[in-house]
PDB file of N, CA and C in Angstrom:
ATOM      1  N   UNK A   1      33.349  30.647 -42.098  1.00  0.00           N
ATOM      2  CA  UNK A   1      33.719  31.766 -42.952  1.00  0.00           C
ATOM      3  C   UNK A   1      33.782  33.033 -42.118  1.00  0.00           C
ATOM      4  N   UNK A   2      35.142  33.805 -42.821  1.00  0.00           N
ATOM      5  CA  UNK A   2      34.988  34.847 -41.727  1.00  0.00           C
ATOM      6  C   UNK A   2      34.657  36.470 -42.484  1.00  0.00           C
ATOM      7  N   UNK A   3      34.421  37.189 -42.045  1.00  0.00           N
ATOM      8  CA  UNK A   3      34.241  38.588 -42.709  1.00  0.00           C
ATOM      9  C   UNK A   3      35.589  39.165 -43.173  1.00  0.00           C
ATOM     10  N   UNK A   4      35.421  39.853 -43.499  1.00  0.00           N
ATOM     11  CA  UNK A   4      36.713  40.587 -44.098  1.00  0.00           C
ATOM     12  C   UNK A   4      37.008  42.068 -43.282  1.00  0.00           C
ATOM     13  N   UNK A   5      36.735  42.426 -42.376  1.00  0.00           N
ATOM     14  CA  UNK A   5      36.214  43.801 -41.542  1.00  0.00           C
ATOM     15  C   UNK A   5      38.046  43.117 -41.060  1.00  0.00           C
ATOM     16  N   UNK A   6      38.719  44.058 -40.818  1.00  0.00           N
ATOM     17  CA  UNK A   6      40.009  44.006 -39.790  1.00  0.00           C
ATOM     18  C   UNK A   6      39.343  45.060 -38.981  1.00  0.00           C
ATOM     19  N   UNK A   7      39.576  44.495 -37.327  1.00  0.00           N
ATOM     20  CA  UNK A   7      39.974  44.915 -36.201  1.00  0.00           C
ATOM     21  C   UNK A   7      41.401  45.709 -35.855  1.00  0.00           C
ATOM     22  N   UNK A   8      41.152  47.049 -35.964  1.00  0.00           N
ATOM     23  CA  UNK A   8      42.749  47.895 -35.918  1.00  0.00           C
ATOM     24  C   UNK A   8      42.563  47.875 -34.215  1.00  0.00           C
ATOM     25  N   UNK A   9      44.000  47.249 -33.671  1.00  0.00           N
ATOM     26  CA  UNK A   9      44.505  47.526 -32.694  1.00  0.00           C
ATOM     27  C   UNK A   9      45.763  48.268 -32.296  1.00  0.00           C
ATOM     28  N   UNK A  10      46.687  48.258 -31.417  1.00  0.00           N
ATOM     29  CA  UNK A  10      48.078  48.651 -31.268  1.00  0.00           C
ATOM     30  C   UNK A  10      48.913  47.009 -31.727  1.00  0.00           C
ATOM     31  N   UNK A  11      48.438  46.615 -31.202  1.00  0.00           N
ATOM     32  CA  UNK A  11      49.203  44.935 -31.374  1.00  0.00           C
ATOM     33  C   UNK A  11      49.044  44.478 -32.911  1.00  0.00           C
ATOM     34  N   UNK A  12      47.722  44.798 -33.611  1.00  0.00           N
ATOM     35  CA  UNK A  12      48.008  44.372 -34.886  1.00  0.00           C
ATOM     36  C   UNK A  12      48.619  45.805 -35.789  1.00  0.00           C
ATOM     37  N   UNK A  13      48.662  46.703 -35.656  1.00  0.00           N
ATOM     38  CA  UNK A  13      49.411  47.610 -36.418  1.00  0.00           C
ATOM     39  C   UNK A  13      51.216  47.389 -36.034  1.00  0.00           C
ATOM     40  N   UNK A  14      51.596  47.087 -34.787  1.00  0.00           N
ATOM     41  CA  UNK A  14      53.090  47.320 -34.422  1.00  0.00           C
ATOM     42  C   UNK A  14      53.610  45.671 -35.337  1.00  0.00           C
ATOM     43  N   UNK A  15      52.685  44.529 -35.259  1.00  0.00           N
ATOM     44  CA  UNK A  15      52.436  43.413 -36.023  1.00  0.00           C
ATOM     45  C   UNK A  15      53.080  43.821 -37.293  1.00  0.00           C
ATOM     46  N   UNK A  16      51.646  44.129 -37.966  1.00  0.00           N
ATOM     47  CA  UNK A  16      52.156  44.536 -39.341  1.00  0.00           C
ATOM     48  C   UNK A  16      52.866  45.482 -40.026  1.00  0.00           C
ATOM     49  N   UNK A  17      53.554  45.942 -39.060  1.00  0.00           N
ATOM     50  CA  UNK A  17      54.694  46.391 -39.271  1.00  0.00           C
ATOM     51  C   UNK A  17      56.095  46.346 -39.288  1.00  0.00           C
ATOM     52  N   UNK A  18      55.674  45.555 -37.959  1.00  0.00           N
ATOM     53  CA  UNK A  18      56.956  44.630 -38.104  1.00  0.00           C
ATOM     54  C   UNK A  18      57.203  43.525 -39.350  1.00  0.00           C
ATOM     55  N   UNK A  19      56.060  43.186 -39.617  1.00  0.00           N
ATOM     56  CA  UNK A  19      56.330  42.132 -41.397  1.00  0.00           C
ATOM     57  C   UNK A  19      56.531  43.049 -42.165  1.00  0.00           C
ATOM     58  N   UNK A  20      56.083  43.793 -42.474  1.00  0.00           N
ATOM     59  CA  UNK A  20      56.397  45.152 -43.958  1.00  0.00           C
ATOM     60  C   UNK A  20      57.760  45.310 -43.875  1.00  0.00           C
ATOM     61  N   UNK A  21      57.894  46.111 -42.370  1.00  0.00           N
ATOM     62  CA  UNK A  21      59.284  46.676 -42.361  1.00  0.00           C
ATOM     63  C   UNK A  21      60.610  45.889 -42.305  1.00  0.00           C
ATOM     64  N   UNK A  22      60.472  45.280 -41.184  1.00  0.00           N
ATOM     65  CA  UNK A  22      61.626  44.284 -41.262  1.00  0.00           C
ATOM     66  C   UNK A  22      61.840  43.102 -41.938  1.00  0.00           C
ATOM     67  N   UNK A  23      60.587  42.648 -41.856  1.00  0.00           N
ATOM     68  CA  UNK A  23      60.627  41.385 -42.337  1.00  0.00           C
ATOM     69  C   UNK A  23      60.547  41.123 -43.683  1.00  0.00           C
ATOM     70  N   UNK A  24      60.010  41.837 -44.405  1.00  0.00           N
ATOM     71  CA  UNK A  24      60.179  42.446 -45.965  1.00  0.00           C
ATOM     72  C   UNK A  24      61.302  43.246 -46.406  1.00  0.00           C
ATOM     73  N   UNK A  25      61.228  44.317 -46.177  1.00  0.00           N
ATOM     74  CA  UNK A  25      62.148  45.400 -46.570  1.00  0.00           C
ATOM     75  C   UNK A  25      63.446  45.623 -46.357  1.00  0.00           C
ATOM     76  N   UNK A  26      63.424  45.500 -45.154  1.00  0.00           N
ATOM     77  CA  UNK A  26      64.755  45.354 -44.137  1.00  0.00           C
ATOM     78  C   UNK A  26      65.582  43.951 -44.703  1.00  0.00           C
ATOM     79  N   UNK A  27      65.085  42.824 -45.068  1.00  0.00           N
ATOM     80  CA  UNK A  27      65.584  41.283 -45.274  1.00  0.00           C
ATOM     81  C   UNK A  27      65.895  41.510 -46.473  1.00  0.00           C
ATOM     82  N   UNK A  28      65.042  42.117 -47.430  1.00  0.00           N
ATOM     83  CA  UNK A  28      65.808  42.190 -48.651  1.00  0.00           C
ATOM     84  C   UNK A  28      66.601  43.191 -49.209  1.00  0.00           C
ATOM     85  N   UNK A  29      66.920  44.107 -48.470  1.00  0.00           N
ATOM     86  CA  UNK A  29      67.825  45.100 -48.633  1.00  0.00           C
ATOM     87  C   UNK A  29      68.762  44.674 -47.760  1.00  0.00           C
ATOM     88  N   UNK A  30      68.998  43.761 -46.827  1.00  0.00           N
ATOM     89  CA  UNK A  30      70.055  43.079 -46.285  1.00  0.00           C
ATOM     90  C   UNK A  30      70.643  42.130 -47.018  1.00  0.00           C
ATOM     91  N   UNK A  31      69.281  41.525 -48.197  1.00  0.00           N
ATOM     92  CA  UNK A  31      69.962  40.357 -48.783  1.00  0.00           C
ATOM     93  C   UNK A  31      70.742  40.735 -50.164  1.00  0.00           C
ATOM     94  N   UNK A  32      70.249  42.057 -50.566  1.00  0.00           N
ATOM     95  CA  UNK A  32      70.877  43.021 -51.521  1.00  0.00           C
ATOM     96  C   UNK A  32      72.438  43.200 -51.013  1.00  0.00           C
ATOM     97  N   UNK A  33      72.309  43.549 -50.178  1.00  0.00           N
ATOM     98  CA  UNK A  33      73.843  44.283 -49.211  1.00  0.00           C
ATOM     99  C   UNK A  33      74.969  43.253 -49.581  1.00  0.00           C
ATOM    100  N   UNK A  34      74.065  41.841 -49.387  1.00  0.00           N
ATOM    101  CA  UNK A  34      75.411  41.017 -49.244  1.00  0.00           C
ATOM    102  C   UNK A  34      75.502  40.257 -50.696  1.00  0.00           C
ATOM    103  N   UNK A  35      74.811  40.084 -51.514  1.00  0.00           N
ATOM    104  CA  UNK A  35      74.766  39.891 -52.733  1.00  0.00           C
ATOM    105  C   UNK A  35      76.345  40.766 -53.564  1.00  0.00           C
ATOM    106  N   UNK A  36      76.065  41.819 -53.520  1.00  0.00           N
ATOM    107  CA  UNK A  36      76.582  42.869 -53.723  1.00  0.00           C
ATOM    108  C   UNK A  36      78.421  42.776 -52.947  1.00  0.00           C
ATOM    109  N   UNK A  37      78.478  42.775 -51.817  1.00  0.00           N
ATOM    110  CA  UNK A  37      79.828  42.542 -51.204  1.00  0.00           C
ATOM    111  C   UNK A  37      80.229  41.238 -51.577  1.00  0.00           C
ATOM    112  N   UNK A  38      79.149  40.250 -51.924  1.00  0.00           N
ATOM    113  CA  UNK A  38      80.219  38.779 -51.991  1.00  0.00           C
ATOM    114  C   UNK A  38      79.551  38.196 -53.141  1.00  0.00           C
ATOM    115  N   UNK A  39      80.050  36.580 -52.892  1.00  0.00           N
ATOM    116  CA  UNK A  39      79.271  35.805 -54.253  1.00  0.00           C
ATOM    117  C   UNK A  39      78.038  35.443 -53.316  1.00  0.00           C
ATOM    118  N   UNK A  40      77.424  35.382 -54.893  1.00  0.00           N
ATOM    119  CA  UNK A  40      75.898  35.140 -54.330  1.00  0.00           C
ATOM    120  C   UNK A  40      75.957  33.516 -53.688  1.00  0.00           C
ATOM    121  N   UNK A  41      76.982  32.836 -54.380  1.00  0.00           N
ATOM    122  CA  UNK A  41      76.461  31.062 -54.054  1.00  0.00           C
ATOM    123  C   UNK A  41      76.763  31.497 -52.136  1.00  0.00           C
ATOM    124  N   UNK A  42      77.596  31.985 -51.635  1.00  0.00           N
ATOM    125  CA  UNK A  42      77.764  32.431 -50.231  1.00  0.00           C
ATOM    126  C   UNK A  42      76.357  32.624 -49.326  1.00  0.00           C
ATOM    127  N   UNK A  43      75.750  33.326 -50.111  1.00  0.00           N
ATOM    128  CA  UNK A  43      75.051  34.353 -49.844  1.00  0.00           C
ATOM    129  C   UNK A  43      73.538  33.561 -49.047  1.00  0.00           C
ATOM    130  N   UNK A  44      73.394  32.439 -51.121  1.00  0.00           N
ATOM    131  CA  UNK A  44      72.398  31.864 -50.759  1.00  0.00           C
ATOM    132  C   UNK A  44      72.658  30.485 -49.795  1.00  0.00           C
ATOM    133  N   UNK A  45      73.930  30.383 -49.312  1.00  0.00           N
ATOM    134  CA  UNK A  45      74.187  28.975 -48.751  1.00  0.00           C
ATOM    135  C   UNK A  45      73.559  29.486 -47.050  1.00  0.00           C
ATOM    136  N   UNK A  46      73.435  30.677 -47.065  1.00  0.00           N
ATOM    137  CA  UNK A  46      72.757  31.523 -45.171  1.00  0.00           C
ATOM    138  C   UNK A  46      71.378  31.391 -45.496  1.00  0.00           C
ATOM    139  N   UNK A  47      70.627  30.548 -46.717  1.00  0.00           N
ATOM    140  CA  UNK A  47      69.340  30.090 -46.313  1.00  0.00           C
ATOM    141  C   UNK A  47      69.252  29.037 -45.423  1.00  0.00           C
ATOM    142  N   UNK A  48      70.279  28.198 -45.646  1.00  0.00           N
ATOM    143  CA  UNK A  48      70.449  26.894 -45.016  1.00  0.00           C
ATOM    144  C   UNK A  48      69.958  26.933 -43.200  1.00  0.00           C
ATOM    145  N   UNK A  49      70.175  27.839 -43.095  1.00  0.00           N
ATOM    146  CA  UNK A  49      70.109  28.625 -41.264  1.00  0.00           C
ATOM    147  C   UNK A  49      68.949  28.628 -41.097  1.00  0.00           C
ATOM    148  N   UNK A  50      67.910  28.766 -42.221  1.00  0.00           N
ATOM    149  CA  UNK A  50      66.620  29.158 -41.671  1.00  0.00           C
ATOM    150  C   UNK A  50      66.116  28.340 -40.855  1.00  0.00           C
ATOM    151  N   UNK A  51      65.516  27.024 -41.089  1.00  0.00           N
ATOM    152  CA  UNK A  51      65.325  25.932 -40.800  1.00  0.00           C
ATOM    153  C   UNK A  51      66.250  25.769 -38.932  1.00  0.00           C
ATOM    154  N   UNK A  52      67.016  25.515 -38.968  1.00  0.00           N
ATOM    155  CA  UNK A  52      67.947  25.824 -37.423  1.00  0.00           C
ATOM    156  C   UNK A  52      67.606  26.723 -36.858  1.00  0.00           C
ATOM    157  N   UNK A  53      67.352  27.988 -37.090  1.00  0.00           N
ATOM    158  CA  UNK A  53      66.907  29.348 -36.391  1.00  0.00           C
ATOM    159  C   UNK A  53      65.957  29.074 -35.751  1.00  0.00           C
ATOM    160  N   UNK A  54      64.952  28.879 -36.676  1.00  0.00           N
ATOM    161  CA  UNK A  54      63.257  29.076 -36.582  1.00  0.00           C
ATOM    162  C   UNK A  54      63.015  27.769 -35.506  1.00  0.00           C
ATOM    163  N   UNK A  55      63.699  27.188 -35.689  1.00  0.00           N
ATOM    164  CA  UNK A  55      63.825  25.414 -34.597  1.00  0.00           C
ATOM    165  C   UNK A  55      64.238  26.101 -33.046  1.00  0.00           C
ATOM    166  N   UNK A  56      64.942  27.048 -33.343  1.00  0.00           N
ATOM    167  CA  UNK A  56      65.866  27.393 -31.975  1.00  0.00           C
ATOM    168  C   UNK A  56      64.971  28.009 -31.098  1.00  0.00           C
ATOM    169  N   UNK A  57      63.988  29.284 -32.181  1.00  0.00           N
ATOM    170  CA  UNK A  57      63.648  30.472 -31.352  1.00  0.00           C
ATOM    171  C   UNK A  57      62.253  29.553 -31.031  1.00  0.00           C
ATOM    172  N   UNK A  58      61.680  28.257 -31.694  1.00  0.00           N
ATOM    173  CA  UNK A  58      60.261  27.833 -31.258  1.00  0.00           C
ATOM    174  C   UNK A  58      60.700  27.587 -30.136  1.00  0.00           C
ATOM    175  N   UNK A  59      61.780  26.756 -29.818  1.00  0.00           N
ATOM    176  CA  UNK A  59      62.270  25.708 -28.665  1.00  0.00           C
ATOM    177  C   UNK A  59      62.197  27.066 -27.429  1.00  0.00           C
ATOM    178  N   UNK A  60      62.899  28.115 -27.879  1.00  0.00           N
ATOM    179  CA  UNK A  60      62.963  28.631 -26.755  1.00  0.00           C
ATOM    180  C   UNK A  60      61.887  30.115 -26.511  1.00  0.00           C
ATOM    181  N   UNK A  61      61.012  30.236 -27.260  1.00  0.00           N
ATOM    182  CA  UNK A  61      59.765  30.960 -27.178  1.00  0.00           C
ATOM    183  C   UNK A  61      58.882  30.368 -26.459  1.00  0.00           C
ATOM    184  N   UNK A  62      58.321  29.187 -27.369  1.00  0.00           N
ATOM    185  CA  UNK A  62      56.850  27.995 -27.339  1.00  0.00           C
ATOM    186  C   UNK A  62      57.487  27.230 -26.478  1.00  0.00           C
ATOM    187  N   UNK A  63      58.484  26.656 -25.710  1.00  0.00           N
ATOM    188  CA  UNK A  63      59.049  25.362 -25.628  1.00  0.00           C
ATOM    189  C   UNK A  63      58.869  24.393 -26.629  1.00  0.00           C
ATOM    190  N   UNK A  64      58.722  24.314 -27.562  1.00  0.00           N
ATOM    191  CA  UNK A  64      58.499  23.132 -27.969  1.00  0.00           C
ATOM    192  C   UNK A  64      60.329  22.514 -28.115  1.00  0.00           C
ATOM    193  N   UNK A  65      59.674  21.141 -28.464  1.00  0.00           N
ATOM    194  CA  UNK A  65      60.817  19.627 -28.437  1.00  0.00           C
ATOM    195  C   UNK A  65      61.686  20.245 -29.159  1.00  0.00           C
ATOM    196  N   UNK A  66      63.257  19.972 -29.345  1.00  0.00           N
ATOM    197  CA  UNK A  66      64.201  20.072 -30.058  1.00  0.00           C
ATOM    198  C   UNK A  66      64.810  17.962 -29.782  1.00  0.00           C
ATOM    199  N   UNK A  67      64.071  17.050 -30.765  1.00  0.00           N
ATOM    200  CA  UNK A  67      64.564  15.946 -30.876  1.00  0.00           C
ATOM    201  C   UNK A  67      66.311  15.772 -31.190  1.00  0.00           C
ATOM    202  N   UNK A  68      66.806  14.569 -30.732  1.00  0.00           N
ATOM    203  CA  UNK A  68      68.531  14.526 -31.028  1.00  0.00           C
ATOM    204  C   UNK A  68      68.469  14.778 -32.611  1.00  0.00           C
ATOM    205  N   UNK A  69      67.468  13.787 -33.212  1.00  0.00           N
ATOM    206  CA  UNK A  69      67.323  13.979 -34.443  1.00  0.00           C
ATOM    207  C   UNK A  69      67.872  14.915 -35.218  1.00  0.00           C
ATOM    208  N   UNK A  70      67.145  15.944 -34.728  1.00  0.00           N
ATOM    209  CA  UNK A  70      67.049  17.604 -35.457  1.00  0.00           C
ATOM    210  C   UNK A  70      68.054  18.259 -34.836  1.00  0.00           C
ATOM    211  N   UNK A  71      68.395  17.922 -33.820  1.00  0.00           N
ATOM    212  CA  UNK A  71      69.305  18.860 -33.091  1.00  0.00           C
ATOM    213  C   UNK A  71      70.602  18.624 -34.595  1.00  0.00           C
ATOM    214  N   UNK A  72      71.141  17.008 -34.455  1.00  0.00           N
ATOM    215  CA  UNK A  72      72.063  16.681 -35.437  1.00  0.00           C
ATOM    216  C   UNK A  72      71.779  16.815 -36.922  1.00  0.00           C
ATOM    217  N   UNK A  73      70.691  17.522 -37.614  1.00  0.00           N
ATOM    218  CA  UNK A  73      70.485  17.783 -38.610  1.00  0.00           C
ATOM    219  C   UNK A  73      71.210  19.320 -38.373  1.00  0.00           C
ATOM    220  N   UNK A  74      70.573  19.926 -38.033  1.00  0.00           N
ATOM    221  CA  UNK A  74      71.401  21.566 -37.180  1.00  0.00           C
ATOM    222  C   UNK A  74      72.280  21.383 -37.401  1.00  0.00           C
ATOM    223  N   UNK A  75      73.185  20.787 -36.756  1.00  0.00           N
ATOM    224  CA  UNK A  75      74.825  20.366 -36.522  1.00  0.00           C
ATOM    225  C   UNK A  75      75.039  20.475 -38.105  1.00  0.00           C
ATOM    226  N   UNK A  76      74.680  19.589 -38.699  1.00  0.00           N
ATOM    227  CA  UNK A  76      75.349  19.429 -40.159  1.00  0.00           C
ATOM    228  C   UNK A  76      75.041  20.598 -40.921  1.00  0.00           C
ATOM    229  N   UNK A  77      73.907  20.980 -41.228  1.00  0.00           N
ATOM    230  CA  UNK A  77      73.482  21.798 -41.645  1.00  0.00           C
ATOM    231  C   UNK A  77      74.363  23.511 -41.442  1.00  0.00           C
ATOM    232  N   UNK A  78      74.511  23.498 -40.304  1.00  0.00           N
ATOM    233  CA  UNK A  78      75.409  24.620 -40.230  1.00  0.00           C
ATOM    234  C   UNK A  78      76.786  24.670 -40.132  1.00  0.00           C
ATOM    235  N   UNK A  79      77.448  22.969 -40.040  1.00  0.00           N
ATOM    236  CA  UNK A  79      78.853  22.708 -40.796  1.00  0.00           C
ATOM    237  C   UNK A  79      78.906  22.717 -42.190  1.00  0.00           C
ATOM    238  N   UNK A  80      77.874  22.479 -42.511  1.00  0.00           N
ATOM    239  CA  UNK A  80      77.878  22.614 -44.267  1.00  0.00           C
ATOM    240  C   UNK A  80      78.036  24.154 -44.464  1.00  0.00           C
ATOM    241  N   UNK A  81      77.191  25.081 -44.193  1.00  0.00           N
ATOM    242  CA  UNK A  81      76.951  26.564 -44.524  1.00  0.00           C
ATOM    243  C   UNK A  81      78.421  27.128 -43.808  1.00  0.00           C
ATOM    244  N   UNK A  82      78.969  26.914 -42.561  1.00  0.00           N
ATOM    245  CA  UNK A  82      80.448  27.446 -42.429  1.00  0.00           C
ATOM    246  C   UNK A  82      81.307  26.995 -43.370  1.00  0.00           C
ATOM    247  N   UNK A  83      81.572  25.750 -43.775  1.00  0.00           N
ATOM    248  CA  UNK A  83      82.541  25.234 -45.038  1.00  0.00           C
ATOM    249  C   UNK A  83      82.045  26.400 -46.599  1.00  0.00           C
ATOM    250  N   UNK A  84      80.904  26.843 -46.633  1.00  0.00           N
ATOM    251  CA  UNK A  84      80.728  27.056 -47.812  1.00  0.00           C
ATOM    252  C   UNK A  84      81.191  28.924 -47.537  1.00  0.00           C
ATOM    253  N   UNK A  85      80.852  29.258 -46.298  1.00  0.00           N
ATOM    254  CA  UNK A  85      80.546  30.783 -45.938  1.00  0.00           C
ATOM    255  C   UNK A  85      82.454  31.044 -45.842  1.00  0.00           C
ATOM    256  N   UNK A  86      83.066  30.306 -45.474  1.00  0.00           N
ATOM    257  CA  UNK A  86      84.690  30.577 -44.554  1.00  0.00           C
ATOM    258  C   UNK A  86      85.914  30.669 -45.751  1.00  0.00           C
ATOM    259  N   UNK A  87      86.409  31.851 -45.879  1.00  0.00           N
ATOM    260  CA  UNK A  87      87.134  32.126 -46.970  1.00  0.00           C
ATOM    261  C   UNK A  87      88.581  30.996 -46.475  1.00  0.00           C
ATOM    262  N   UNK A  88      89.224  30.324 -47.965  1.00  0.00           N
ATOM    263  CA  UNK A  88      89.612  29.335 -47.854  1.00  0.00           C
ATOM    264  C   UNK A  88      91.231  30.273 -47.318  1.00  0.00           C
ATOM    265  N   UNK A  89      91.923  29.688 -46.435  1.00  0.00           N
ATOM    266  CA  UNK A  89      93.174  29.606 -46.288  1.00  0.00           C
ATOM    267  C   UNK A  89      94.184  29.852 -47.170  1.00  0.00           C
ATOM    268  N   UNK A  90      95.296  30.531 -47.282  1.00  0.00           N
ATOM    269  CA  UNK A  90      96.217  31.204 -48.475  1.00  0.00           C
ATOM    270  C   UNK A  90      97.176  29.857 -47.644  1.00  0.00           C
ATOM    271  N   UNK A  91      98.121  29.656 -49.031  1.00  0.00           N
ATOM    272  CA  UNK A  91      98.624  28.117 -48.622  1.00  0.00           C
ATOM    273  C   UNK A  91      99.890  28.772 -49.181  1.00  0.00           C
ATOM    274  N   UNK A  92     101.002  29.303 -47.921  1.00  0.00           N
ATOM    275  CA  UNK A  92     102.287  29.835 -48.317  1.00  0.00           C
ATOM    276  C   UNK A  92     103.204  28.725 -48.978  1.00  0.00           C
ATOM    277  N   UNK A  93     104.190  29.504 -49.616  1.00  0.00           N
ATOM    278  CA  UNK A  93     104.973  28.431 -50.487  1.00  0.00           C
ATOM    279  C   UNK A  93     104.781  28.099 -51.989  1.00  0.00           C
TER     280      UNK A  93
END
């Protein structure tokens, strides 16, 4: 069990700030922005990324593994979200 006392440093204030600000505030007033300019089904199909992102930046932060597995889940995953994100073609004639 731990106490409840926070330790204020520079590293945990620039921290939690970076979650408030950007990572809160900033994300959902970005996710407002685009709500707003497009359809939402668009909008919410750029959750799909999360999952791929967060895979990308461990691999190349932490090293950790990026299996073929997952790599080809990625692959689909973000052919699915371009098919859904890519305004369809005007078909002359």
């Amino acid at each position: 069990f731990e106490t409840r006392q926070v330790e204020w440093s520079s590293t945990f204030v620039l921290t939690l700030a970076w979650l408030v600000l950007i990572l809160s505030i900033a994300a959902i007033l970005l996710l407002m922005a685009l709500i707003k300019k497009g359809e939402a089904s668009r909008v919410a199909s750029l959750f799909y990324l999360v999952p791929p992102v967060t895979a990308l930046q461990a691999w190349w932060l932490f090293d950790e593994r990026l299996p073929l597995l997952g790599l080809a889940g990625m692959v689909v995953a973000i052919i699915g979200v371009v098919m859904v994100v890519r305004k369809p073609a005007n078909k002359a004639g």
